[in-house]
N, C-alpha and C. Protein backbone atom coordinates (compact mmCIF):
# COMPACT_ATOMS: atom_id res chain seq x y z
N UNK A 1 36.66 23.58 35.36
CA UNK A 1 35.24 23.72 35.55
C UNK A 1 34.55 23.85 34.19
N UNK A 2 35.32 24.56 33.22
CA UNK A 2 34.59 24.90 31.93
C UNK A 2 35.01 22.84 31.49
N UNK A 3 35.50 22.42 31.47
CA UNK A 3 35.02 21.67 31.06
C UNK A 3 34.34 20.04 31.64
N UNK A 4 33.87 20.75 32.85
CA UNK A 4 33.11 19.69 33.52
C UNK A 4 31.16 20.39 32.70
N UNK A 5 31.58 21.66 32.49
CA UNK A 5 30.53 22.10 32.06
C UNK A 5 29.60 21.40 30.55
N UNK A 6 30.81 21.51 30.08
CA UNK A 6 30.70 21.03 28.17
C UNK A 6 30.33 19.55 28.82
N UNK A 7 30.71 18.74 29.07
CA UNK A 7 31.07 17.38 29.21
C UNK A 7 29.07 17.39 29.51
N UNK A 8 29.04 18.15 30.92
CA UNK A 8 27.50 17.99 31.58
C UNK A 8 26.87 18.25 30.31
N UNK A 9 26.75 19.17 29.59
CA UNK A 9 25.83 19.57 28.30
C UNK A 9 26.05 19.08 27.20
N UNK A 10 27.14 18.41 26.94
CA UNK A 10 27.11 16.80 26.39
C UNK A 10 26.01 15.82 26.31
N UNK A 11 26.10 15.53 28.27
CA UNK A 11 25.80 14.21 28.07
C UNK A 11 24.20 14.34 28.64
N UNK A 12 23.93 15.93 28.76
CA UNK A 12 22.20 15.96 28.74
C UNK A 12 21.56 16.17 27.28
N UNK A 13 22.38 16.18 26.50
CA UNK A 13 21.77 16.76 24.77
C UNK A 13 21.79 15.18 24.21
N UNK A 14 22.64 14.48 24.54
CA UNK A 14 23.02 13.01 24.10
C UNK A 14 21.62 12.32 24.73
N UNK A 15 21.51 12.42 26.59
CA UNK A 15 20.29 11.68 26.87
C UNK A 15 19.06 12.19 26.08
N UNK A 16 18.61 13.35 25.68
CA UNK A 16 17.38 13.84 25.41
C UNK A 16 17.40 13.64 23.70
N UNK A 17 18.33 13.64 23.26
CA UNK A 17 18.26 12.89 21.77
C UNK A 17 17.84 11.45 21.81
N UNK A 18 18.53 10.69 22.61
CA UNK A 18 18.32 8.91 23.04
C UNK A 18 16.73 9.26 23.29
N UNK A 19 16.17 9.79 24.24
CA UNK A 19 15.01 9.88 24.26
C UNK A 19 13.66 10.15 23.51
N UNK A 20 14.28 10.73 22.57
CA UNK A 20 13.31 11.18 21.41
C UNK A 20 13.62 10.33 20.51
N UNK A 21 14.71 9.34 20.19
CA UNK A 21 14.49 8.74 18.98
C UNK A 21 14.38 7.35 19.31
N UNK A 22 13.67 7.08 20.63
CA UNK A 22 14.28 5.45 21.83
C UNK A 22 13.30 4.81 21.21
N UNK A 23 11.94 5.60 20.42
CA UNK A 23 10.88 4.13 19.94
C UNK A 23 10.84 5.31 18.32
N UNK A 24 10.21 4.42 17.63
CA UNK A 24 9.73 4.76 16.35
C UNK A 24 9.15 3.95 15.39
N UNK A 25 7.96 4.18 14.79
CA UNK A 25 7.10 3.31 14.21
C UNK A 25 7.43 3.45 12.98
N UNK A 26 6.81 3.15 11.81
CA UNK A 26 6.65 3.38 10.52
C UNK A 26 5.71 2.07 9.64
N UNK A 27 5.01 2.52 8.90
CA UNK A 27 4.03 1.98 7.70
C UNK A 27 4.29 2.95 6.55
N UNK A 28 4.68 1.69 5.56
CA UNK A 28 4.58 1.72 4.21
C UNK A 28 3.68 1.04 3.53
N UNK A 29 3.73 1.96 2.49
CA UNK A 29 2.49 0.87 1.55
C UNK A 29 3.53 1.01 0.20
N UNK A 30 3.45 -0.41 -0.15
CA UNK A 30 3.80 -0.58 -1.71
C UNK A 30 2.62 -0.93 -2.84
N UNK A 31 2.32 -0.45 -3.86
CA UNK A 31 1.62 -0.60 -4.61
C UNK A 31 1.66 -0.86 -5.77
N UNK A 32 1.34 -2.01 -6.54
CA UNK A 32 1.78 -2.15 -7.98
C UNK A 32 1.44 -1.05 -9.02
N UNK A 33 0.15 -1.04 -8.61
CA UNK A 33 -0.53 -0.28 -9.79
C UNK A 33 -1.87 0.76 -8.95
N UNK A 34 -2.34 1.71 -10.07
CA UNK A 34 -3.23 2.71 -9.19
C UNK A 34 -4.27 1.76 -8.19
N UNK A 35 -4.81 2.69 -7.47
CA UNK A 35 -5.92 2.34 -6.62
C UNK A 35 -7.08 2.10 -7.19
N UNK A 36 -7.39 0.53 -7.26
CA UNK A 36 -8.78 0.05 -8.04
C UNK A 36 -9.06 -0.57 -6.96
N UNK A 37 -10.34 -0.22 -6.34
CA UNK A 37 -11.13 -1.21 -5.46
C UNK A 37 -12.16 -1.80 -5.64
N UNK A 38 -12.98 -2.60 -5.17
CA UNK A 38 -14.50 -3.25 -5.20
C UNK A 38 -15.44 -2.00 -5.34
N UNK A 39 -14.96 -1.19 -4.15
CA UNK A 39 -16.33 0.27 -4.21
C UNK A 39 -16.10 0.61 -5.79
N UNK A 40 -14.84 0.41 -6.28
CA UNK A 40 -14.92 1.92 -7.07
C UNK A 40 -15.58 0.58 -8.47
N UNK A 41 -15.25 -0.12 -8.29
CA UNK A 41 -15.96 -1.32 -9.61
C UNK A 41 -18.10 -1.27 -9.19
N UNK A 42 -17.66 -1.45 -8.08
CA UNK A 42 -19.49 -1.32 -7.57
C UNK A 42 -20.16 0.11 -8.23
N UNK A 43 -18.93 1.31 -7.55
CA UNK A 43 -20.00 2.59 -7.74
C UNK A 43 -19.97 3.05 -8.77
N UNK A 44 -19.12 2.60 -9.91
CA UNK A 44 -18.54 3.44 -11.35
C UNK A 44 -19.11 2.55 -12.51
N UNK A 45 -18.79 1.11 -12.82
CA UNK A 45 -19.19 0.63 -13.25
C UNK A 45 -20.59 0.31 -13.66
N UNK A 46 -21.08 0.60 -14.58
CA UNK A 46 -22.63 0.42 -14.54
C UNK A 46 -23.17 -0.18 -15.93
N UNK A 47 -24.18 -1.19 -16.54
CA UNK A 47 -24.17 -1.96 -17.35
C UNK A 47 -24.86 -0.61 -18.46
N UNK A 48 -24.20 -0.58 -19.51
CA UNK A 48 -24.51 0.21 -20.81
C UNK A 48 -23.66 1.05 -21.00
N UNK A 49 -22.60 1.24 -20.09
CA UNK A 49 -21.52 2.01 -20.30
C UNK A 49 -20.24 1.93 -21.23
N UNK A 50 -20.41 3.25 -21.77
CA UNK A 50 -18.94 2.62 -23.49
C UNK A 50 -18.04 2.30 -22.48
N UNK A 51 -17.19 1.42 -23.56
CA UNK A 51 -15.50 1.21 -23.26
C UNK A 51 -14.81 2.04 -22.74
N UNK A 52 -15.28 3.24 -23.76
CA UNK A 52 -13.83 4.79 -23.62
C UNK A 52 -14.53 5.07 -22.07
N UNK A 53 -15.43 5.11 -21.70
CA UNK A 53 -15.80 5.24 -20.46
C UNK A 53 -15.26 4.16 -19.16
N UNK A 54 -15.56 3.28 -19.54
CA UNK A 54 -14.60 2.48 -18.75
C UNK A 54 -13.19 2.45 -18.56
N UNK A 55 -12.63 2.35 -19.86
CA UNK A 55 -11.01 3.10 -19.66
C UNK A 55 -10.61 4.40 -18.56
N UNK A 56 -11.63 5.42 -18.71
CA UNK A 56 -11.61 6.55 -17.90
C UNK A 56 -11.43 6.00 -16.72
N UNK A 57 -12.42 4.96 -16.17
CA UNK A 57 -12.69 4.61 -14.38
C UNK A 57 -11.87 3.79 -14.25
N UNK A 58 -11.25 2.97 -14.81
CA UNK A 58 -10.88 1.85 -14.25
C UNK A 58 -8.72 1.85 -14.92
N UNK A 59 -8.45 2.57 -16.11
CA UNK A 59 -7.86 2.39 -16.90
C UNK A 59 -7.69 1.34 -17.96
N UNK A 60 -6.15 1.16 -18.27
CA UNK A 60 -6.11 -0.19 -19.36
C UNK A 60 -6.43 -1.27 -18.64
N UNK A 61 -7.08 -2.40 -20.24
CA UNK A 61 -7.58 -3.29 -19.03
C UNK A 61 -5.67 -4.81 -18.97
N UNK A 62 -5.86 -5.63 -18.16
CA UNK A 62 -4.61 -6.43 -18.18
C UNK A 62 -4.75 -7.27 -18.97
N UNK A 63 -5.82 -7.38 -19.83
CA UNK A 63 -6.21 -8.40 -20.67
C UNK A 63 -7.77 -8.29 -21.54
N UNK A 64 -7.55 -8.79 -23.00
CA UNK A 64 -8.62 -8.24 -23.58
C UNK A 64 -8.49 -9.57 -24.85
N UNK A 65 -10.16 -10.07 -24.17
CA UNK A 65 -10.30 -11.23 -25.29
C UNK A 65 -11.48 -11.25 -26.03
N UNK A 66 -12.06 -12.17 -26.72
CA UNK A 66 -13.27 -12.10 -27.54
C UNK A 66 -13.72 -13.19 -28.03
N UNK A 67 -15.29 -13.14 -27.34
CA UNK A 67 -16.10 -14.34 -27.77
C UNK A 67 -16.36 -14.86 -29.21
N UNK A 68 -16.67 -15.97 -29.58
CA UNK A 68 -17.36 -16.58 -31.16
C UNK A 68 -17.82 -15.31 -31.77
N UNK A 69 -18.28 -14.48 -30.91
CA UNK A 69 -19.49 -13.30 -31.24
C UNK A 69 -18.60 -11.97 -31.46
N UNK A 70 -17.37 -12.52 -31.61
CA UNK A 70 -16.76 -10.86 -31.43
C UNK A 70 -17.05 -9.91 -30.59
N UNK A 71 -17.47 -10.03 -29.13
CA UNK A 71 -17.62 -9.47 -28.26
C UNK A 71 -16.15 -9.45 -27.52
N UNK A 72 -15.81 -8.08 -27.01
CA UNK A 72 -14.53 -8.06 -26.62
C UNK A 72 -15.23 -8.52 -24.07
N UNK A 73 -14.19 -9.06 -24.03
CA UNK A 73 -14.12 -9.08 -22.13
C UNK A 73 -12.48 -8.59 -21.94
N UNK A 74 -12.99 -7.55 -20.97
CA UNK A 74 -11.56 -7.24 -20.34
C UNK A 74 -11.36 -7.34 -19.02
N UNK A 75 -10.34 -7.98 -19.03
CA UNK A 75 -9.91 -8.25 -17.42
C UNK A 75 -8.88 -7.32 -16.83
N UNK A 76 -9.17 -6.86 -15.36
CA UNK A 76 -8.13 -6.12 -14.39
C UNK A 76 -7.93 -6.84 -13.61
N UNK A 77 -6.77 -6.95 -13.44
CA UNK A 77 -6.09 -7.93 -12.33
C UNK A 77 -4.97 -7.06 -11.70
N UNK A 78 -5.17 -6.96 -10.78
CA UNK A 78 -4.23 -5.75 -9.22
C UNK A 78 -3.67 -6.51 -7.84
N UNK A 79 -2.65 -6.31 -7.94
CA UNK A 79 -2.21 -6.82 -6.45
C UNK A 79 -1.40 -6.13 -5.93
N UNK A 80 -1.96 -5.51 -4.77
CA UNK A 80 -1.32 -4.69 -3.69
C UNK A 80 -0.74 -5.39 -2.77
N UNK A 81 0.79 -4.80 -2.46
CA UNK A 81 1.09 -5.25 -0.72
C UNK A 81 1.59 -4.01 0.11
N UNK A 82 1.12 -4.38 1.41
CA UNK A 82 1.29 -3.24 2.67
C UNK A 82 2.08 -3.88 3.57
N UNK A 83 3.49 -2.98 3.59
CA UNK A 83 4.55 -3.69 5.01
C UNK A 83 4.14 -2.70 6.03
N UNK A 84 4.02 -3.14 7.11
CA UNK A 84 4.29 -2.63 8.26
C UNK A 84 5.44 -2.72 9.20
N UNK A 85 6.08 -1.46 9.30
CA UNK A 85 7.67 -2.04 10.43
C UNK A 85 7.58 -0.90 11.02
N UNK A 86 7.97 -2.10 12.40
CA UNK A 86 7.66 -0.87 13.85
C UNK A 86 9.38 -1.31 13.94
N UNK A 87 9.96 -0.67 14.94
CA UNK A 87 11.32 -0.70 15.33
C UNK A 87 11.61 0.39 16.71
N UNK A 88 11.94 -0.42 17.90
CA UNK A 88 12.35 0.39 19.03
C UNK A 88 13.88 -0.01 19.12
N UNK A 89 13.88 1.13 20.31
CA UNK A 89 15.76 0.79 20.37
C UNK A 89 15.97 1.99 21.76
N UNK A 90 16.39 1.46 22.91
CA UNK A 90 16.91 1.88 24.09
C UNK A 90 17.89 2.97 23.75
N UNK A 91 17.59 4.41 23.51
CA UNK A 91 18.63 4.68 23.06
C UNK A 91 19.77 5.92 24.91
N UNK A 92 18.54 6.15 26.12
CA UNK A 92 19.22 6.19 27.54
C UNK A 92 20.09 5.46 27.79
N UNK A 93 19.64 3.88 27.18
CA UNK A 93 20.85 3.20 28.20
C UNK A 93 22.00 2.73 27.33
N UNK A 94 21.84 3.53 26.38
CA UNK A 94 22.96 3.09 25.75
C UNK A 94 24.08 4.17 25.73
N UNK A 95 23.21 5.13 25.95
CA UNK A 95 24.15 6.39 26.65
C UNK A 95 24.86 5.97 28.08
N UNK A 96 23.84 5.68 29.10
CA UNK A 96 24.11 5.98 30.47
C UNK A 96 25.21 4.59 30.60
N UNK A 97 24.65 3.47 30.29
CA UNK A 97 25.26 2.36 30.58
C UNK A 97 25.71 1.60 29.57
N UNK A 98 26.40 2.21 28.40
CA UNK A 98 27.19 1.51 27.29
C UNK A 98 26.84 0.29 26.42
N UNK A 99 25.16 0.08 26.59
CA UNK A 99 24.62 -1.06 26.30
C UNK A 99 23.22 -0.65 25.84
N UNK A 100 22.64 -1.04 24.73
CA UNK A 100 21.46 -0.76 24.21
C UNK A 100 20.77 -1.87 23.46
N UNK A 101 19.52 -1.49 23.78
CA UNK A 101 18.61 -2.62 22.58
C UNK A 101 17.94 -2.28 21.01
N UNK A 102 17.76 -2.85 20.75
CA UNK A 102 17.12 -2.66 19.17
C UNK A 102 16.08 -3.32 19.16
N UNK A 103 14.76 -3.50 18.85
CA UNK A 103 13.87 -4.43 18.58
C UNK A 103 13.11 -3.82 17.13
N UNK A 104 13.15 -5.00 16.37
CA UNK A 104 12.51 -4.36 15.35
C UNK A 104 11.29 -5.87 14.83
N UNK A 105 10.30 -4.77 13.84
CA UNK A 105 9.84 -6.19 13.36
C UNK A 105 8.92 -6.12 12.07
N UNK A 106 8.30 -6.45 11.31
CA UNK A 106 7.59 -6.38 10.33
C UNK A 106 6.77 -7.31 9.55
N UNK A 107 5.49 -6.72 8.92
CA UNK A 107 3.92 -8.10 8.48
C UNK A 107 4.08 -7.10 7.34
N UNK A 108 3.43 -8.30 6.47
CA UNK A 108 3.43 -7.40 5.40
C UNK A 108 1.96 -8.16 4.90
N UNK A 109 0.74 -8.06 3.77
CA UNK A 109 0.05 -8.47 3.73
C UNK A 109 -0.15 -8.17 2.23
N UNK A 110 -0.89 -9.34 1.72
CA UNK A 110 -1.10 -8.83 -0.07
C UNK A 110 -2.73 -8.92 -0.32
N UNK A 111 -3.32 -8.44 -1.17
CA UNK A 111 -4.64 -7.96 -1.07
C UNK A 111 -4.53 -8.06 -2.66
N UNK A 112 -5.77 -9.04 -3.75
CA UNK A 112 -5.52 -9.08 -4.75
C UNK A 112 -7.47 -8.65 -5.39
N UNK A 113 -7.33 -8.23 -6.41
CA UNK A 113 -8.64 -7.57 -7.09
C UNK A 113 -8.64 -8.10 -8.37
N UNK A 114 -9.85 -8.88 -9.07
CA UNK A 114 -10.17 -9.13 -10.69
C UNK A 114 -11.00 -8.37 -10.67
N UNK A 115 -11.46 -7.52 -11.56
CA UNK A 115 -12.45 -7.36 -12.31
C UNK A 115 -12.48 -7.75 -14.18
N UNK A 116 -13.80 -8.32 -14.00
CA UNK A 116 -14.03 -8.49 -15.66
C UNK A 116 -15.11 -8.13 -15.88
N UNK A 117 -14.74 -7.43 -16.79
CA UNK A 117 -15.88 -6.60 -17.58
C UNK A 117 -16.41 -7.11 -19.02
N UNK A 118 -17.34 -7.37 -19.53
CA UNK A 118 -18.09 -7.81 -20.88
C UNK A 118 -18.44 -7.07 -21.26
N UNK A 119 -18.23 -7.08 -23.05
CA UNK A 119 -18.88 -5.68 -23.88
C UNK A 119 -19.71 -6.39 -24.75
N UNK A 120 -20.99 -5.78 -25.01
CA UNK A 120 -21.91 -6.01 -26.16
C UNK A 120 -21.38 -5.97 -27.24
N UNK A 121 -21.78 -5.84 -29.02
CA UNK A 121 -21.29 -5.76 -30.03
C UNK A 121 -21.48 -4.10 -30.58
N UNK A 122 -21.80 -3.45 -29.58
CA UNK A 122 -21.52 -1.91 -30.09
C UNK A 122 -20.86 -1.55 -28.33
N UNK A 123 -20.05 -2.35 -28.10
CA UNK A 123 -18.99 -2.14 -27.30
C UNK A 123 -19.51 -1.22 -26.00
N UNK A 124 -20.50 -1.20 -25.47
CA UNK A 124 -21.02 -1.17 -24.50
C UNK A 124 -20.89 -2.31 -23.29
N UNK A 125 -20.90 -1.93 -22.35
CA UNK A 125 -20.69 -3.03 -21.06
C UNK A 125 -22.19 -3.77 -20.80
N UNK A 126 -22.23 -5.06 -20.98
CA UNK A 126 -23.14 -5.74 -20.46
C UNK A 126 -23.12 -6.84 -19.38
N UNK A 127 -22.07 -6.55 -18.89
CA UNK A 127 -22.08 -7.50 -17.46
C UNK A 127 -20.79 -7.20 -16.99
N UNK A 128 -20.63 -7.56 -15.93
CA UNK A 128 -19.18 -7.07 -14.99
C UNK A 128 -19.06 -8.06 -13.99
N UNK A 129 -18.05 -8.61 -13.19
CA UNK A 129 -17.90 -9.13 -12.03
C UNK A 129 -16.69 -9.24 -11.75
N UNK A 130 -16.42 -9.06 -10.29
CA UNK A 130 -15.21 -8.98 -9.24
C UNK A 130 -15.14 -9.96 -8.22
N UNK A 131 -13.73 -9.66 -7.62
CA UNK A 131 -13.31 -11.15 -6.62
C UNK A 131 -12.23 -10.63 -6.42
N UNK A 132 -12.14 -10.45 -4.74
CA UNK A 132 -11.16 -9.66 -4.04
C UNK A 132 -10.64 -10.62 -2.95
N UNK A 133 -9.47 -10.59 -2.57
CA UNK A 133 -8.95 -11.78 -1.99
C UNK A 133 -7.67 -11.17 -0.84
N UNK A 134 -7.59 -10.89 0.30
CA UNK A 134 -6.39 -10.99 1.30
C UNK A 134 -5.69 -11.96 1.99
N UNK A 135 -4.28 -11.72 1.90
CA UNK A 135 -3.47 -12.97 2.99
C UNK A 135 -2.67 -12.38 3.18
């Protein structure tokens, strides 16, 4: 009897584990580099603003060139991607009836950001523009 007992409290700790772990979702995000968005180029960015100030909002830039005029432009260029993976799996009947499923699956999506920024000749910002792009 004691061990029709163990066996029973076995195989109810086994079903109620199968049950709690029978679906499960998950989202990740991978990210190259910090979080630079359109808002934060729209709300931070503003024309007369030093460099060292811009460095602050935005960081280093990915590229830094200069007109006939010795005017420096710096470019940010960012590309984020986000996987998503869901994954279920029968895990009752693989207890009760020796047979179980798995289903799994995953999108992943990439989301890309320029900003370029223009500096006057006392290195102030005099123009800016962005171009944000998902697939």
């Amino acid at each position: 009897m004691k061990k029709t007992l163990q066996l029973s409290v076995l195989l109810t700790a086994l079903v109620c584990f199968g049950s709690l772990v029978g679906c499960s979702s998950t989202g990740n995000t991978i990210e190259n580099d910090e979080k630079l968005t359109v808002a934060k180029a729209q709300k931070e960015i503003k024309i007369g603003m030093s460099s060292a100030d811009v460095v602050e909002v935005l960081g280093s830039p990915n590229m830094v060139t200069t007109d006939d005029q010795r005017r420096e432009t710096w470019v940010y260029d960012r590309m984020s991607t986000q996987v998503d993976g869901s994954s279920s799996s029968k895990g009752v009947w693989l207890v009760i009836a020796g047979a179980g499923g798995n289903k799994a699956s995953t999108r992943s999506s990439q989301r890309t950001l320029t900003i370029i920024v223009k500096f006057d000749e006392q290195s102030k910002v005099r123009d800016f523009a962005y171009r944000s792009s998902s697939f």
